[in-house]
Protein backbone atom coordinates (compact mmCIF):
# COMPACT_ATOMS: atom_id res chain seq x y z
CA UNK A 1 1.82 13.34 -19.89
CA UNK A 2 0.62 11.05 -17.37
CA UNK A 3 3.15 7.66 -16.63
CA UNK A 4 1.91 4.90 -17.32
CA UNK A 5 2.20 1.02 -16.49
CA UNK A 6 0.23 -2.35 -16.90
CA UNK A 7 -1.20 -4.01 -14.07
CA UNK A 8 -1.84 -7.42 -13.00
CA UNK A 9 -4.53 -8.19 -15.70
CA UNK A 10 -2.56 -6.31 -18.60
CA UNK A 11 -3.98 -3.54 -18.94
CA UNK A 12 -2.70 0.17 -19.44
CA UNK A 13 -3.31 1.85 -16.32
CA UNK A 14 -1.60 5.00 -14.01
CA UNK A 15 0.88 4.28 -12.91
CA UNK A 16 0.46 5.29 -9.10
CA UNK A 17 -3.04 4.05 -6.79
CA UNK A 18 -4.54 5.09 -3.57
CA UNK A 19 -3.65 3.48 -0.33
CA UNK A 20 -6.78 3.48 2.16
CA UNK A 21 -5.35 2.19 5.28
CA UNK A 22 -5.43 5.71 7.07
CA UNK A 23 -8.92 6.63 5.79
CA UNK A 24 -10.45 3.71 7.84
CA UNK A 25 -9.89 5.64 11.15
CA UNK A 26 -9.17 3.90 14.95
CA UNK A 27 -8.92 0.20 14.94
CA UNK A 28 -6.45 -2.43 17.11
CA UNK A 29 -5.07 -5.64 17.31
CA UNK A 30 -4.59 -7.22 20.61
CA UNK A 31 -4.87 -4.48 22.79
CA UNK A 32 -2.34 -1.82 20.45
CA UNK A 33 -3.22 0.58 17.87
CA UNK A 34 -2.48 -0.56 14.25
CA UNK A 35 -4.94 2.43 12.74
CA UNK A 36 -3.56 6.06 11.99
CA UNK A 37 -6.06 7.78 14.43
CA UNK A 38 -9.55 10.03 13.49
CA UNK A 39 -9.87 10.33 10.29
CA UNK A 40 -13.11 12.42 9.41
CA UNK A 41 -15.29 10.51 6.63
CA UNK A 42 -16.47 13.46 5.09
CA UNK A 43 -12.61 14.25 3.90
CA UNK A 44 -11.84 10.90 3.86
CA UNK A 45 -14.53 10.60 0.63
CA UNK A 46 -13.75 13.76 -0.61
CA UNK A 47 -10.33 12.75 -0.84
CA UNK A 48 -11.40 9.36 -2.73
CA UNK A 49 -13.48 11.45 -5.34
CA UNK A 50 -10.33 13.56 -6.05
CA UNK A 51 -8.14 10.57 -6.58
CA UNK A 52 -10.54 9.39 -9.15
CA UNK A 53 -11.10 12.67 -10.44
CA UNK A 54 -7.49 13.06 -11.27
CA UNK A 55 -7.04 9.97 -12.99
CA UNK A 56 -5.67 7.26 -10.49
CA UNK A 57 -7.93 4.11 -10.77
CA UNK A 58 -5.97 1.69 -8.02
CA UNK A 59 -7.62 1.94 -4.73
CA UNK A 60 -5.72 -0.18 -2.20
CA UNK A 61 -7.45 -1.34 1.39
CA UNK A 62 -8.07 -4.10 2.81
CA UNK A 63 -11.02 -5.80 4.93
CA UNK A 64 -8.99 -5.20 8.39
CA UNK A 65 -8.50 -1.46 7.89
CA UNK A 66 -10.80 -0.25 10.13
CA UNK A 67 -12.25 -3.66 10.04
CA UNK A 68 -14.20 -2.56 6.76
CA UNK A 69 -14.41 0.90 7.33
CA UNK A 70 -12.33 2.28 4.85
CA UNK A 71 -14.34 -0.62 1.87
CA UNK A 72 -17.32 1.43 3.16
CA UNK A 73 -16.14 4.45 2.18
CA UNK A 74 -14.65 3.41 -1.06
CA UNK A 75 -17.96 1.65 -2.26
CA UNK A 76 -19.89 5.15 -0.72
CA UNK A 77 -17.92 6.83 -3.63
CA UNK A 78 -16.56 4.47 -6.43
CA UNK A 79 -19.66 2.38 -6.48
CA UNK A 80 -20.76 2.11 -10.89
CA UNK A 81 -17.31 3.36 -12.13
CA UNK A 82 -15.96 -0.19 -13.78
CA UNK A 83 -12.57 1.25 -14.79
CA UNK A 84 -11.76 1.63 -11.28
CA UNK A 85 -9.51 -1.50 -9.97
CA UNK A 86 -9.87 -2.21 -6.19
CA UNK A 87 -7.17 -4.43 -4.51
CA UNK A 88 -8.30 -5.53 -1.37
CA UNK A 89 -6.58 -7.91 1.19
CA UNK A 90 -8.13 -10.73 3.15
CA UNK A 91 -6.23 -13.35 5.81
CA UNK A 92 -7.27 -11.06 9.22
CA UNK A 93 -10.34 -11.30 10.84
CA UNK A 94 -12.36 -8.51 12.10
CA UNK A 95 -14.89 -7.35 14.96
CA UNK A 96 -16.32 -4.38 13.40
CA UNK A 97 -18.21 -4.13 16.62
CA UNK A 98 -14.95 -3.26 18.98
CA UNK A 99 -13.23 -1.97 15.82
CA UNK A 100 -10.44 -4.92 16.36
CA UNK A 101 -8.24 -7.80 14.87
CA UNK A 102 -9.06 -11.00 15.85
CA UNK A 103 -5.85 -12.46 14.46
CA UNK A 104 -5.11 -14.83 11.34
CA UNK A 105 -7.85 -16.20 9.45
CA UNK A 106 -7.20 -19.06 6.66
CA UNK A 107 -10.72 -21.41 7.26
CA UNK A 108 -12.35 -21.29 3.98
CA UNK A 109 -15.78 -20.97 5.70
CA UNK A 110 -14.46 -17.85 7.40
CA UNK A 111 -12.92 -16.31 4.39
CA UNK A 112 -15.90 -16.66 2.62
CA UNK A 113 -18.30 -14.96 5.09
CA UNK A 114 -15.35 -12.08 5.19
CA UNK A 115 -15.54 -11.95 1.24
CA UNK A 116 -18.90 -11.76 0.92
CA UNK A 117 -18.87 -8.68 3.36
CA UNK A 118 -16.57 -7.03 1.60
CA UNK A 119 -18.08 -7.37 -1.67
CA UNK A 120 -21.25 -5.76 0.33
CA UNK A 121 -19.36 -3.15 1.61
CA UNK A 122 -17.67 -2.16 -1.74
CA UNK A 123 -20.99 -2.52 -3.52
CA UNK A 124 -19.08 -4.91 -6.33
CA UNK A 125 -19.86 -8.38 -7.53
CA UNK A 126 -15.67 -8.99 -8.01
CA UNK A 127 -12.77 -8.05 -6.60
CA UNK A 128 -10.07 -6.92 -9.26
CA UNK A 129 -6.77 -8.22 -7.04
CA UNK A 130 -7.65 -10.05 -3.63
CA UNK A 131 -4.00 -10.15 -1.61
CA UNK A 132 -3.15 -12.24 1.28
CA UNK A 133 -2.80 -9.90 3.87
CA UNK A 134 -0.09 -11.58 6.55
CA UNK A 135 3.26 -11.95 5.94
CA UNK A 136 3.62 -13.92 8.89
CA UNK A 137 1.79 -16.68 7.44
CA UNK A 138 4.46 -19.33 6.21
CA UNK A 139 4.27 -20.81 2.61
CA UNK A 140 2.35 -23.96 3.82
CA UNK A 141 0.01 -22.24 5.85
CA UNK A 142 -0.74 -19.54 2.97
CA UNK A 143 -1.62 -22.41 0.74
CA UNK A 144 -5.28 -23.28 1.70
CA UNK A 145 -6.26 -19.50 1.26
CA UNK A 146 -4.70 -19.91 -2.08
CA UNK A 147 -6.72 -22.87 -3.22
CA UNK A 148 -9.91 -20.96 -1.75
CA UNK A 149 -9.18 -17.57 -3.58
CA UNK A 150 -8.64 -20.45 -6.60
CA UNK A 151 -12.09 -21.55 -6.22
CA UNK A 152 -13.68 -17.94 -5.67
CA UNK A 153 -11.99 -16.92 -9.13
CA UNK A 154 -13.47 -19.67 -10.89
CA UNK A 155 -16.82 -18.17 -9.67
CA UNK A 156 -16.25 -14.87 -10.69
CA UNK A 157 -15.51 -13.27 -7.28
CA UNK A 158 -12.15 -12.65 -7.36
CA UNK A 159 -10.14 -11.49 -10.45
CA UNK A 160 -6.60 -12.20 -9.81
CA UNK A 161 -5.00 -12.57 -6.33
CA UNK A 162 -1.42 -11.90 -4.88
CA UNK A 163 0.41 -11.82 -1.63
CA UNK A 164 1.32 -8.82 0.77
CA UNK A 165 5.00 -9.74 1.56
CA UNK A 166 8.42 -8.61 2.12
CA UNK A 167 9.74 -12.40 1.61
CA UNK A 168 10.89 -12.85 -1.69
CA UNK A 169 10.74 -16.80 -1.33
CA UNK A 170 7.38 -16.77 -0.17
CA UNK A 171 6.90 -14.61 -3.43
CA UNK A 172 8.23 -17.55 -5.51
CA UNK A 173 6.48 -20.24 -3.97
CA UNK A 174 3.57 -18.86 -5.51
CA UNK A 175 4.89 -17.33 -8.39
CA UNK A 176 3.67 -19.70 -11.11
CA UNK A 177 0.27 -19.98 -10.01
CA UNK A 178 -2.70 -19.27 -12.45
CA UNK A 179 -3.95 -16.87 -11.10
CA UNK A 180 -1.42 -14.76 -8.96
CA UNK A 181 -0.76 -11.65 -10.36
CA UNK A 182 0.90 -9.18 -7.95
CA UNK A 183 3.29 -8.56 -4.63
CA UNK A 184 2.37 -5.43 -2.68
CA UNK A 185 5.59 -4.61 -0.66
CA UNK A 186 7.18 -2.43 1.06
CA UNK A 187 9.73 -0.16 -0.86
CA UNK A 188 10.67 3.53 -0.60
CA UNK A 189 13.87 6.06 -0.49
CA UNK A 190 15.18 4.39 3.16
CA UNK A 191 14.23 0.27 1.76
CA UNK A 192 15.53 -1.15 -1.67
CA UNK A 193 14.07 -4.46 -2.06
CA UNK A 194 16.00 -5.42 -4.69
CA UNK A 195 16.22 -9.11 -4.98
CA UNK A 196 12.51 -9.04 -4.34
CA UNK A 197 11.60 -6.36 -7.23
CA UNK A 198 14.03 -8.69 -9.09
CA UNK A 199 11.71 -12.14 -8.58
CA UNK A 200 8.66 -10.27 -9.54
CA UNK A 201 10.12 -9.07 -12.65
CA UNK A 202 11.66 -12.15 -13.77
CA UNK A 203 7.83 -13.96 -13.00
CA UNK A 204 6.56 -11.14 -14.66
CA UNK A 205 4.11 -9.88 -11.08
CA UNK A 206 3.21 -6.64 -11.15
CA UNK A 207 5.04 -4.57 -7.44
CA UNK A 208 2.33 -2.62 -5.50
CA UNK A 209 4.29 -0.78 -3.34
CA UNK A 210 3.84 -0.15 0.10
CA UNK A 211 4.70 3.01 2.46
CA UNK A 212 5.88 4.54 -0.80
CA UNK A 213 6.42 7.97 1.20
CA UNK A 214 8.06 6.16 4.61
CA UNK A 215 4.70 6.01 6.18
CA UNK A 216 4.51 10.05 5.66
CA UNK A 217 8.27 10.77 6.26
CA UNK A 218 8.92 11.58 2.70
CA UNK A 219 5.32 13.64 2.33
CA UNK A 220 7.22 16.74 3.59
CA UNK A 221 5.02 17.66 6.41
CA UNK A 222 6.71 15.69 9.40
CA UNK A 223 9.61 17.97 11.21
CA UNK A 224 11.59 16.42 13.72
CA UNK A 225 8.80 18.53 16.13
CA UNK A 226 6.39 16.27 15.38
CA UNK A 227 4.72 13.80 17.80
CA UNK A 228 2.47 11.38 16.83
CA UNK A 229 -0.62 10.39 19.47
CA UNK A 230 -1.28 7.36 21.02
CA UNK A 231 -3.96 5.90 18.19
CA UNK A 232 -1.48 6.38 15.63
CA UNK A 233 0.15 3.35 14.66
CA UNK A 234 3.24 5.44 14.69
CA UNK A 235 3.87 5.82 18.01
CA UNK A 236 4.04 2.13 19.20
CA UNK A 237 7.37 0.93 19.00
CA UNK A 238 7.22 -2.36 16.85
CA UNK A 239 10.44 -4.14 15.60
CA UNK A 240 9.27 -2.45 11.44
CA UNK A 241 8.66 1.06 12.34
CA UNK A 242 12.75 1.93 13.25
CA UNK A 243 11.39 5.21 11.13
CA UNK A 244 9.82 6.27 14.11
CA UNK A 245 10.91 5.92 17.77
CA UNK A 246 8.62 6.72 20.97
CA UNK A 247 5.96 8.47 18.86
CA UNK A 248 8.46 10.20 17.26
CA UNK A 249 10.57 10.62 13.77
CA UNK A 250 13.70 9.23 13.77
CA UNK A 251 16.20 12.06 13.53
CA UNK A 252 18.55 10.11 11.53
CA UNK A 253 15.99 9.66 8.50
CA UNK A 254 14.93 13.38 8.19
CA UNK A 255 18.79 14.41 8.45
CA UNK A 256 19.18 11.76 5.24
CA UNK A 257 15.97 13.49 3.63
CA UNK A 258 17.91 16.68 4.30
CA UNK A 259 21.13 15.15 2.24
CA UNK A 260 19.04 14.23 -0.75
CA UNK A 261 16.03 16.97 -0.91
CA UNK A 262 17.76 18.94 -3.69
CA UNK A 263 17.60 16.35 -5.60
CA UNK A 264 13.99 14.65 -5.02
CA UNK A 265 12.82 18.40 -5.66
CA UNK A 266 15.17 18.72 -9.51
CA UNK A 267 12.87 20.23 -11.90
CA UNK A 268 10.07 21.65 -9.83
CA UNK A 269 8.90 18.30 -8.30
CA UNK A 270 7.66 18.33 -4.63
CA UNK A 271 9.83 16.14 -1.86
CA UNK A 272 6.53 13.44 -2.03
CA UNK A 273 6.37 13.74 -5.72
CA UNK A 274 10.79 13.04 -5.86
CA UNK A 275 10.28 10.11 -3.44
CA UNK A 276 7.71 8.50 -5.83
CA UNK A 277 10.06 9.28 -9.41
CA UNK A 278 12.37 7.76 -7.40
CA UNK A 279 10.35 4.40 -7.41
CA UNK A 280 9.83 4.79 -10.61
CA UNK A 281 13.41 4.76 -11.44
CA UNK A 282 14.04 1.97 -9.36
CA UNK A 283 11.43 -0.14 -11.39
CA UNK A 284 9.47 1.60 -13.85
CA UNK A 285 6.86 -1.07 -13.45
CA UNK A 286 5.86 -0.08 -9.78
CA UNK A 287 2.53 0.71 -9.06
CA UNK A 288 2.97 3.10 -5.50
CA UNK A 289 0.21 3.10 -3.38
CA UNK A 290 0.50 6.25 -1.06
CA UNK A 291 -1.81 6.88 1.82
CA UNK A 292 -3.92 10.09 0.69
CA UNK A 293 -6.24 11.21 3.07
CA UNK A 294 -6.79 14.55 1.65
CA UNK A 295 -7.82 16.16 -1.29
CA UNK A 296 -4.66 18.59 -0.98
CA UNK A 297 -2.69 15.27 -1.07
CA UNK A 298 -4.32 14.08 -3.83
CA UNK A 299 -2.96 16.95 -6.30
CA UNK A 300 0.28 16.96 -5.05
CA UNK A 301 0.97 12.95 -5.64
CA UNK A 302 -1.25 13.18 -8.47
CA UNK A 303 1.72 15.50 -10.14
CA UNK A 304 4.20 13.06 -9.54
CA UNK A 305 2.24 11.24 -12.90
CA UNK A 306 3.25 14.38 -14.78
CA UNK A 307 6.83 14.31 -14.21
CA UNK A 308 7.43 10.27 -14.04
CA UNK A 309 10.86 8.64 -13.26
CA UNK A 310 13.70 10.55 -11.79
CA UNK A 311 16.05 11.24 -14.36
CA UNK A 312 18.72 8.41 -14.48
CA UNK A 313 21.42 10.80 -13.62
CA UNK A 314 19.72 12.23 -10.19
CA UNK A 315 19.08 8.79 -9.40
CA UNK A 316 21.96 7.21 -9.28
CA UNK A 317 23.50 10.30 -7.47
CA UNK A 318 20.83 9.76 -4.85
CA UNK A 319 22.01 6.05 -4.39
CA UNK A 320 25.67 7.11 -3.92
CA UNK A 321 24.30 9.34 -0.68
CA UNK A 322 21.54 6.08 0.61
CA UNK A 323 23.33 4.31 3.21
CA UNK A 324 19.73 3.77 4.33
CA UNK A 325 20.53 3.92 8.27
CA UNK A 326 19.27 1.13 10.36
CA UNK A 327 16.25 0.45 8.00
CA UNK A 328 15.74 -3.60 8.11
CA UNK A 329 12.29 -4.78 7.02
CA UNK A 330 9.52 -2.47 7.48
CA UNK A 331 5.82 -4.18 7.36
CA UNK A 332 3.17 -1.31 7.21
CA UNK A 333 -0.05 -2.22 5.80
C-alpha cells in the first residue's frame, strides 16, 4: 500500500518526491562549491525515469542547481507526463556559462527572464509550486518576488508558490497569502522543527522536507571512512553542515545512528527507508524530498511508501535516545 498525502493544490499524491540538487553536477557560489560533484547525466536520467516509474510524481530542483542543469534533465525525461508536479525554486541568479551563483535576485525583470528559462528548460508552460529559494532574504525584501510570482500566477505560469525556509516567522508572514501553498525545510532524525511543522499545520501549508536523509548520513552508505572531495558541498565547512567536519562525517552523528539503527530498521525497513517513517511519524503530512541520484536509490526510498510511518511505539522510543548533538539550523538546498 503506497502512503499517501495531499499536496499544495489538494490533491492525493505520494507521499515522498525527488530532490534534484545532486543530479545537476559541479556548480559554485563565490568562489566555493555548493554542488555535490560529477554526476553522470546518463544515470542521472535513468534515475529520474525510475522515480517516475515507481510512482513518485514530486520532482524538486531549482533554477540554481547546476544553474539549470538538473531542469534540463528533468524536462529531457518528464517532458508530456501532466501528473507529474515539479517544484522549482527561483530568488538566485545563474551564469550557466561558468556554472556559478551570481547572488540574490528579486528584480522582477530578472526573475522573469530566469522563469522563462526555466519553463524552456523543463519543456512546461507552468510551474506546479515556484519556492523562494533564499532564506537569507528578510520578510520585506521577499515581498516584491511575492507580488511578481502573484502576477505570473494570474497568467498561468506559476501554480502555487511557497518559501524555502527554516524561519518559522518568515513562514507566517506569508502564510495567508492567496496563493502560497508550501514550506520546503529542513527536517530529519538529527533536526525537529517543531514549532515550524506546527505553523504550517495550523495555516494548513503543505512541509516539503529538506535533507530528509542528513544530506546522505542516514542513506546507510557513509562510514566514518568516508571523505568527501573538494566539489562536494560537503566538505566546505559552513556554519549548517556541523554533520560534516573537514570533508568528513561527524563521528558523533553516525555513533547516534548506531544508538537508534535497530529501530529505523523494525520490520524489515532499510536505515534510509526508517529515517523517512520517521518523518512520517513526526507529521504524517510531510512530503520528503530525498536526493536520488541512482536508480538503486530509487527502489530502496521508493519502499519506504510501502511501509509508511514508524509505528508510534518505535517512535517515541527513538525520541527518548535524540539528544540531537550539536545540530542547530542546517540550510541544504
Amino acid at each position: 500500500m503506497t502512503f499517501k498525502t495531499i499536496d499544495w493544490a489538494g490533491t492525493s499524491v505520494p507521499a515522498l518526491g525527488m530532490g534534484c540538487w545532486a543530479i545537476g553536477g559541479p556548480f559554485s557560489m563565490a568562489g566555493r562549491a555548493v554542488g555535490w560533484g560529477a554526476a553522470d547525466d546518463a544515470t542521472s536520467k535513468a534515475a529520474i525515469a525510475a522515480a517516475y516509474d515507481a510512482g513518485l510524481r514530486i520532482f524538486d530542483t531549482a533554477q540554481a542547481y547546476g544553474t539549470g542543469h538538473s531542469e534540463t534533465l528533468l524536462g529531457e525525461v518528464l517532458a508530456g507526463k501532466p501528473d507529474v508536479r515539479i517544484v522549482t525554486k527561483v530568488g538566485i541568479g545563474t551564469d550557466p556559462d561558468t556554472r556559478s551563483l551570481t547572488g540574490w535576485e528579486t528584480d522582477p525583470a530578472a526573475l522573469e527572464r530566469s522563469l522563462d528559462a526555466s519553463l524552456f528548460r523543463l519543456k512546461r508552460d507552468q510551474i506546479d509550486l515556484a519556492l523562494l529559494h533564499p532564506n537569507e532574504l528578510s520578510v520585506e525584501e521577499a515581498e516584491p518576488v511575492f507580488d511578481w510570482l502573484d502576477h505570473e500566477r494570474a497568467k498561468g505560469r506559476v501554480s502555487a508558490f511557497g518559501w524555502s525556509t527554516d524561519e518559522t516567522q518568515k513562514a507566517q508572514a506569508y502564510a495567508n497569502r492567496d496563493g502560497f501553498g508550501a514550506v520546503e525545510l529542513a527536517a530529519n532524525l538529527f533536526f525537529r522543527p517543531q514549532a515550524l511543522l506546527d505553523t504550517l499545520h495550523e495555516d494548513a501549508l503543505v512541509p516539503l522536507i529538506r535533507s530528509p536523509l542528513g544530506m546522505g548520513l542516514l542513506g546507510g552508505r557513509i562510514t566514518k571512512d568516508t571523505r568527501f572531495p573538494a566539489d562536494d558541498v560537503r566538505a566546505k565547512d559552513d556554519h549548517w553542515l556541523k554533520l560534516f567536519d573537514e570533508g568528513r562525517p561527524n563521528p558523533a552523528f553516525l555513533d547516534k545512528i548506531n544508538e537508534v539503527r535497530a529501530l529505523l530498521t523494525a520490520e524489515g525497513r532499510s536505515l534510509a527507508q526508517g529515517a523517512i517513517g520517521w518523518l512520517w511519524a513526526l507529521d504524517p503530512r510531510a512530503i520528503p524530498v530525498p536526493g536520488l541520484r541512482t536508480p538503486k536509490q530509487v527502489a530502496d526510498l521508493a519502499g519506504a511508501l510501502e511501509y509508511g510511518p514508524l509505528p508510534a511505539a518505535l517512535f517515541d522510543e527513538i525520541e527518548t535516545l535524540m539528544d540531537r548533538p550539536g545540530a542547530d539550523q542546517t540550510r541544504p538546498g
